[in-house]
PDB file of N, CA and C in Angstrom:
ATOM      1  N   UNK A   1      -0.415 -11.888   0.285  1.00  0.00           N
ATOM      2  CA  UNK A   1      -1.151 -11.082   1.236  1.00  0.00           C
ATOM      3  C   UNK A   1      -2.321 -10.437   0.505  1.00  0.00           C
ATOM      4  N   UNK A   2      -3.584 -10.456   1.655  1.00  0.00           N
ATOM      5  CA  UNK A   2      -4.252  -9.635   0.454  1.00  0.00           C
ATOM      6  C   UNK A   2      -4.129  -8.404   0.489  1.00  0.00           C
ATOM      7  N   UNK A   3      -4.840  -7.164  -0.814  1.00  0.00           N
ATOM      8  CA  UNK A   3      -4.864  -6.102  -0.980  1.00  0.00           C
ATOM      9  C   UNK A   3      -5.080  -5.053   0.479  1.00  0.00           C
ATOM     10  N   UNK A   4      -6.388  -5.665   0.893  1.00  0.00           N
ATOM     11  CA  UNK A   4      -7.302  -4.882   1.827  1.00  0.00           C
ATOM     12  C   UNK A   4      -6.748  -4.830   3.471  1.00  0.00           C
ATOM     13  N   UNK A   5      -6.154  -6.269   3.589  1.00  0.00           N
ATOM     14  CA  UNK A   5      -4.933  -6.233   4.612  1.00  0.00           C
ATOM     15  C   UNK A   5      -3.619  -5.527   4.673  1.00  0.00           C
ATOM     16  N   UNK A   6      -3.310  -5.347   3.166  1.00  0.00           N
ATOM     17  CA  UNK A   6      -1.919  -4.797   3.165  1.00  0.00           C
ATOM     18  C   UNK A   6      -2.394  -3.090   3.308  1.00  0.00           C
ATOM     19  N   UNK A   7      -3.461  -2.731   3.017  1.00  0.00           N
ATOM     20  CA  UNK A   7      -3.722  -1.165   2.746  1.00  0.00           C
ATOM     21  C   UNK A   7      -4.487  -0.715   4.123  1.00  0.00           C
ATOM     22  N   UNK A   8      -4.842  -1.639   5.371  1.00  0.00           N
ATOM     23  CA  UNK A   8      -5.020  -1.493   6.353  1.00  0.00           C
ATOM     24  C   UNK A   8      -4.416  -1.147   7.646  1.00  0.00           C
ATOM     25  N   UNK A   9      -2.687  -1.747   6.900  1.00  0.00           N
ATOM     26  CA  UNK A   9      -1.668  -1.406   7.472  1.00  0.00           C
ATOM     27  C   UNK A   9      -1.269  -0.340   7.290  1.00  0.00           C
ATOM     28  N   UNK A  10      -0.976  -0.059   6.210  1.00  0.00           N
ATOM     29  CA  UNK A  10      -0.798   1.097   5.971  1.00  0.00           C
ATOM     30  C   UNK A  10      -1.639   2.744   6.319  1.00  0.00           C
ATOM     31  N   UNK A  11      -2.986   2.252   6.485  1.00  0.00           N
ATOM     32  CA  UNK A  11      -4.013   3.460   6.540  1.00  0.00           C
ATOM     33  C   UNK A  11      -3.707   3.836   8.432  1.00  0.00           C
ATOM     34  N   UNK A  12      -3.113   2.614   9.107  1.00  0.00           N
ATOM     35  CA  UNK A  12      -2.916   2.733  10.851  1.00  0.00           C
ATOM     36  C   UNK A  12      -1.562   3.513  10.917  1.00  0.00           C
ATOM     37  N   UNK A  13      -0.941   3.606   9.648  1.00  0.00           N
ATOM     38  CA  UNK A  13       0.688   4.716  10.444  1.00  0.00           C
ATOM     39  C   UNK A  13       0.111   5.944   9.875  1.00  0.00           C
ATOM     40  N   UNK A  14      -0.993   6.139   8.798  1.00  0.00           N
ATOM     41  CA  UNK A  14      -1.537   7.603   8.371  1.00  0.00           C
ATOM     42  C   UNK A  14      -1.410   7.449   7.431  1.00  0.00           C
ATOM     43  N   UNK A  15      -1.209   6.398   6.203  1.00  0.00           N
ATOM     44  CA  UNK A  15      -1.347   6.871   4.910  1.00  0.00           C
ATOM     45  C   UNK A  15      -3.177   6.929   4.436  1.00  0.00           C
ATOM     46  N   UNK A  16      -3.391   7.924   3.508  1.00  0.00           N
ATOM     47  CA  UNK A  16      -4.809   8.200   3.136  1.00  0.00           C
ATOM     48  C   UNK A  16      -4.524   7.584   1.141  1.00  0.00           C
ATOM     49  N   UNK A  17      -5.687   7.327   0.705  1.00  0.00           N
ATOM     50  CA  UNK A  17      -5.664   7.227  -0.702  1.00  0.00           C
ATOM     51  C   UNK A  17      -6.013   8.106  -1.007  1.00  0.00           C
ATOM     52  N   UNK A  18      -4.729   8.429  -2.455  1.00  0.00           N
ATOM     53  CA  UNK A  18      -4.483   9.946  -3.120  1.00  0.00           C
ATOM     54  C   UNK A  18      -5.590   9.896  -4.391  1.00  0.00           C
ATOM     55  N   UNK A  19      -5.521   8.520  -5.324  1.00  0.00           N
ATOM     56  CA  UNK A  19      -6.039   8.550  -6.709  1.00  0.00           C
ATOM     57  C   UNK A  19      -6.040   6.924  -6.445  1.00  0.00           C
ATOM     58  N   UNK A  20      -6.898   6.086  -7.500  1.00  0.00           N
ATOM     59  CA  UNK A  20      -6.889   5.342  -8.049  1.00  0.00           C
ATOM     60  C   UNK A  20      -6.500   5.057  -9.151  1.00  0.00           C
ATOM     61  N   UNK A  21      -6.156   4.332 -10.083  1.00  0.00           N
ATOM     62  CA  UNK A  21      -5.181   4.251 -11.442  1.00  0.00           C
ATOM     63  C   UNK A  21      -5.470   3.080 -11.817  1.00  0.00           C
ATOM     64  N   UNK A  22      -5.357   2.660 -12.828  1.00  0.00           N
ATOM     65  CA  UNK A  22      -5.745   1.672 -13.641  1.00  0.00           C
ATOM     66  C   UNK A  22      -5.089   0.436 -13.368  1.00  0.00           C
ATOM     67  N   UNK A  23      -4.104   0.218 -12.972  1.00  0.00           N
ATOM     68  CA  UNK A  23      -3.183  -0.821 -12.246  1.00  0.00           C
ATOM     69  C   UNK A  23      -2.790  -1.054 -10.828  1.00  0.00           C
ATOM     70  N   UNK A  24      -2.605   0.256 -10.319  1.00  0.00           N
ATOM     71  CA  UNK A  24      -1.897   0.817  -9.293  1.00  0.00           C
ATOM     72  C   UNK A  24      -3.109   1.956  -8.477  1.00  0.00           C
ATOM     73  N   UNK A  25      -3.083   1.921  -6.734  1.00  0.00           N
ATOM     74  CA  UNK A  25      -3.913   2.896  -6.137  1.00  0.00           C
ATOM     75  C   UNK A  25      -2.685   3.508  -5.664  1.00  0.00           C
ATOM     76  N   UNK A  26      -2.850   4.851  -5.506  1.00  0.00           N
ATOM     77  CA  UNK A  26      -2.037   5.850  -4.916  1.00  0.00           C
ATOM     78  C   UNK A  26      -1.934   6.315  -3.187  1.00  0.00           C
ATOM     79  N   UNK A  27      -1.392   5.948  -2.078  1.00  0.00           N
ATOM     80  CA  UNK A  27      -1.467   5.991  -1.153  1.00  0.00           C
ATOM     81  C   UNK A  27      -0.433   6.929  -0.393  1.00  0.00           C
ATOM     82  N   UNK A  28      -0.564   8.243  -0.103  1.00  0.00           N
ATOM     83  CA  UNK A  28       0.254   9.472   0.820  1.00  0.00           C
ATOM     84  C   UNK A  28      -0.212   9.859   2.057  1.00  0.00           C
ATOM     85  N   UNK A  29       0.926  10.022   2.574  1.00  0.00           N
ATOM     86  CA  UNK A  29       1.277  10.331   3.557  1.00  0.00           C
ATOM     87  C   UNK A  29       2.231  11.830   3.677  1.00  0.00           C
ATOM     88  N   UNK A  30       1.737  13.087   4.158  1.00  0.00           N
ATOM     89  CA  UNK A  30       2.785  14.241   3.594  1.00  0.00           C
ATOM     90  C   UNK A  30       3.353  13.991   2.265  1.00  0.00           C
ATOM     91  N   UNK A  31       4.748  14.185   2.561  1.00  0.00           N
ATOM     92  CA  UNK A  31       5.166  13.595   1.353  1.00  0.00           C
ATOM     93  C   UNK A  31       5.788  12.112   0.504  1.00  0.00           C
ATOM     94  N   UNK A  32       5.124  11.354   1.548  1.00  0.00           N
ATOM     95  CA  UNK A  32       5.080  10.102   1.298  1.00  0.00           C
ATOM     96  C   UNK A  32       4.263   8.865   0.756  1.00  0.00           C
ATOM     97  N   UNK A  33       4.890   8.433  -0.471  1.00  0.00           N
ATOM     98  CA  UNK A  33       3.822   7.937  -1.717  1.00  0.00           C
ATOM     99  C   UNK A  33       3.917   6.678  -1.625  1.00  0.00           C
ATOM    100  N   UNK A  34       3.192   6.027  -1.738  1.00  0.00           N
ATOM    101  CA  UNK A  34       3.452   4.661  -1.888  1.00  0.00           C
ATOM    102  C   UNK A  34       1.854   3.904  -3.016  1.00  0.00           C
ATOM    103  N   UNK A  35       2.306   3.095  -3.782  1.00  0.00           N
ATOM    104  CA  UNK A  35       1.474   2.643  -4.695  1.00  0.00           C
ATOM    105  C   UNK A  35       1.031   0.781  -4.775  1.00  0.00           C
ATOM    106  N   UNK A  36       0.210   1.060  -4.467  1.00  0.00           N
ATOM    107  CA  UNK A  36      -0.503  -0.628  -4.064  1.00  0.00           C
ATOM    108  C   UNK A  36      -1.235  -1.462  -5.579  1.00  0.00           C
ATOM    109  N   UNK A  37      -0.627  -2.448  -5.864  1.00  0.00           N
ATOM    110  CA  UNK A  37      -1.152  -2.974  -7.098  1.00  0.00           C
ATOM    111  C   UNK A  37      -3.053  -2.915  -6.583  1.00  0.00           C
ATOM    112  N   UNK A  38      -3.906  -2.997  -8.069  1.00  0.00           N
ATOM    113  CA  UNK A  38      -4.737  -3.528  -7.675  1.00  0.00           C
ATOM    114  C   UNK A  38      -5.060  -5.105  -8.475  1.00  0.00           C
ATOM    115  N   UNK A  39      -4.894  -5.713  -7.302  1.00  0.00           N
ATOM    116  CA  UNK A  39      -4.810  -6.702  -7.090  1.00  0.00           C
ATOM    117  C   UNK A  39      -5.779  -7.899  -6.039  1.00  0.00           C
ATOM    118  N   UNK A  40      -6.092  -8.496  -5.933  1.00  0.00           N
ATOM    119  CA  UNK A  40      -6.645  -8.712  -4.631  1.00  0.00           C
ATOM    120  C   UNK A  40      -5.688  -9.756  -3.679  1.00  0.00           C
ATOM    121  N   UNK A  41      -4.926 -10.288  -4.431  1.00  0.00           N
ATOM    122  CA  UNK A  41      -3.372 -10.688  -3.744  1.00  0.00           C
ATOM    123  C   UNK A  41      -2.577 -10.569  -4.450  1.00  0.00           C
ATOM    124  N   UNK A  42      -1.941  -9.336  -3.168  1.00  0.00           N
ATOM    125  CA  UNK A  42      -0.333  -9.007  -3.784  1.00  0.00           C
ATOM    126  C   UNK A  42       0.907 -10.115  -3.671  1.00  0.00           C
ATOM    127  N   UNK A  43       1.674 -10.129  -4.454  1.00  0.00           N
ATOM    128  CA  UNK A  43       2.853 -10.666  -4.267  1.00  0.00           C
ATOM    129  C   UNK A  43       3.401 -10.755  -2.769  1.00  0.00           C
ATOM    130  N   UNK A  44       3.705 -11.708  -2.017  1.00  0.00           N
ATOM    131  CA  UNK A  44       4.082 -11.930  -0.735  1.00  0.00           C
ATOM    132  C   UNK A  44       5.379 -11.045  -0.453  1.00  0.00           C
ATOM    133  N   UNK A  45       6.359 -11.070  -1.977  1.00  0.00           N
ATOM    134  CA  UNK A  45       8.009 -10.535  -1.371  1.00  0.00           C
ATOM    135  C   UNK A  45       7.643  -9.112  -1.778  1.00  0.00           C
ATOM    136  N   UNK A  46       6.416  -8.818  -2.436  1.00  0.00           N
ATOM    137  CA  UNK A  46       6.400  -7.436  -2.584  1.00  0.00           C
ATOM    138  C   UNK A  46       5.845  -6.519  -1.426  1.00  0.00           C
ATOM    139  N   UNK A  47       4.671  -7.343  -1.040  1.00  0.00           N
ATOM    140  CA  UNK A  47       3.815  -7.227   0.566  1.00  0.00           C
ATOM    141  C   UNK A  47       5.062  -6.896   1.938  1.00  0.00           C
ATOM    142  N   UNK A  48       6.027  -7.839   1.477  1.00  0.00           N
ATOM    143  CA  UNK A  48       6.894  -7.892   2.920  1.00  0.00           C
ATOM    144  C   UNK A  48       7.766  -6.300   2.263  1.00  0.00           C
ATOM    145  N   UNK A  49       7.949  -6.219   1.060  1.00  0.00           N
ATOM    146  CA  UNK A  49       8.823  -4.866   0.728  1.00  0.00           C
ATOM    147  C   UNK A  49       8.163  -3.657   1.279  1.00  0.00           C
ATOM    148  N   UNK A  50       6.997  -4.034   0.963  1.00  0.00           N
ATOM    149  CA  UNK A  50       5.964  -2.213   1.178  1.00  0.00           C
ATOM    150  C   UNK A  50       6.366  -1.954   2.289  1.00  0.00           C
ATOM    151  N   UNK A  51       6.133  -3.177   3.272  1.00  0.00           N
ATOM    152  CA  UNK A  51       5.592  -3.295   5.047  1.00  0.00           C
ATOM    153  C   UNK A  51       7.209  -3.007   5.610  1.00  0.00           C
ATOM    154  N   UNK A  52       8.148  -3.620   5.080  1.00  0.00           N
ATOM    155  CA  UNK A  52       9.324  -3.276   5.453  1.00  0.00           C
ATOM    156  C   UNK A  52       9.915  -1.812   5.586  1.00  0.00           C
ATOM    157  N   UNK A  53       9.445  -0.953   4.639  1.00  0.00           N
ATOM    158  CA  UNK A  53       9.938  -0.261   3.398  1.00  0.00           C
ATOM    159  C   UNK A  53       9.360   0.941   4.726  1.00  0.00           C
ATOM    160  N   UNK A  54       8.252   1.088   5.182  1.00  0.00           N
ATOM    161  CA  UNK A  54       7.913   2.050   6.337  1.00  0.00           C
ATOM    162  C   UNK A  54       7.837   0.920   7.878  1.00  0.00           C
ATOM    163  N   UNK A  55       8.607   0.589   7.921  1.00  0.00           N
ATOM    164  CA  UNK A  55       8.787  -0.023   9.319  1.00  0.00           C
ATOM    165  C   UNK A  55       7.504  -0.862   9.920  1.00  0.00           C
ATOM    166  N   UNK A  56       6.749  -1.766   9.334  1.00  0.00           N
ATOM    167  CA  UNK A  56       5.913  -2.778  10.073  1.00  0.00           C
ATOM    168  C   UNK A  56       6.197  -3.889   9.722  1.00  0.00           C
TER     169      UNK A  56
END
């Protein structure tokens, strides 16, 4: 999946980007973190984990 798709999903239930990081972007929600390789394609079983992981 790519990056920009997978973080699009995520930005539609309310997550905002916290920091960027040298490997990893930082993505919260209250108190809910979640960290997106940077990558420009993520791993597919990791893509389906994120998306799973908050219900899409």
């Amino acid at each position: 999946m790519k990056q920009r798709d997978l973080i699009k999903k995520l930005e539609s239930i309310g997550f905002e980007l916290a920091r960027h990081g040298g490997k990893h972007d930082t993505y919260k929600r209250g108190n809910d973190e979640e960290k997106i390789p940077r990558h420009r394609e993520v791993n597919e079983r990791l893509a389906e984990a994120i998306l799973r992981k908050w219900g899409l």
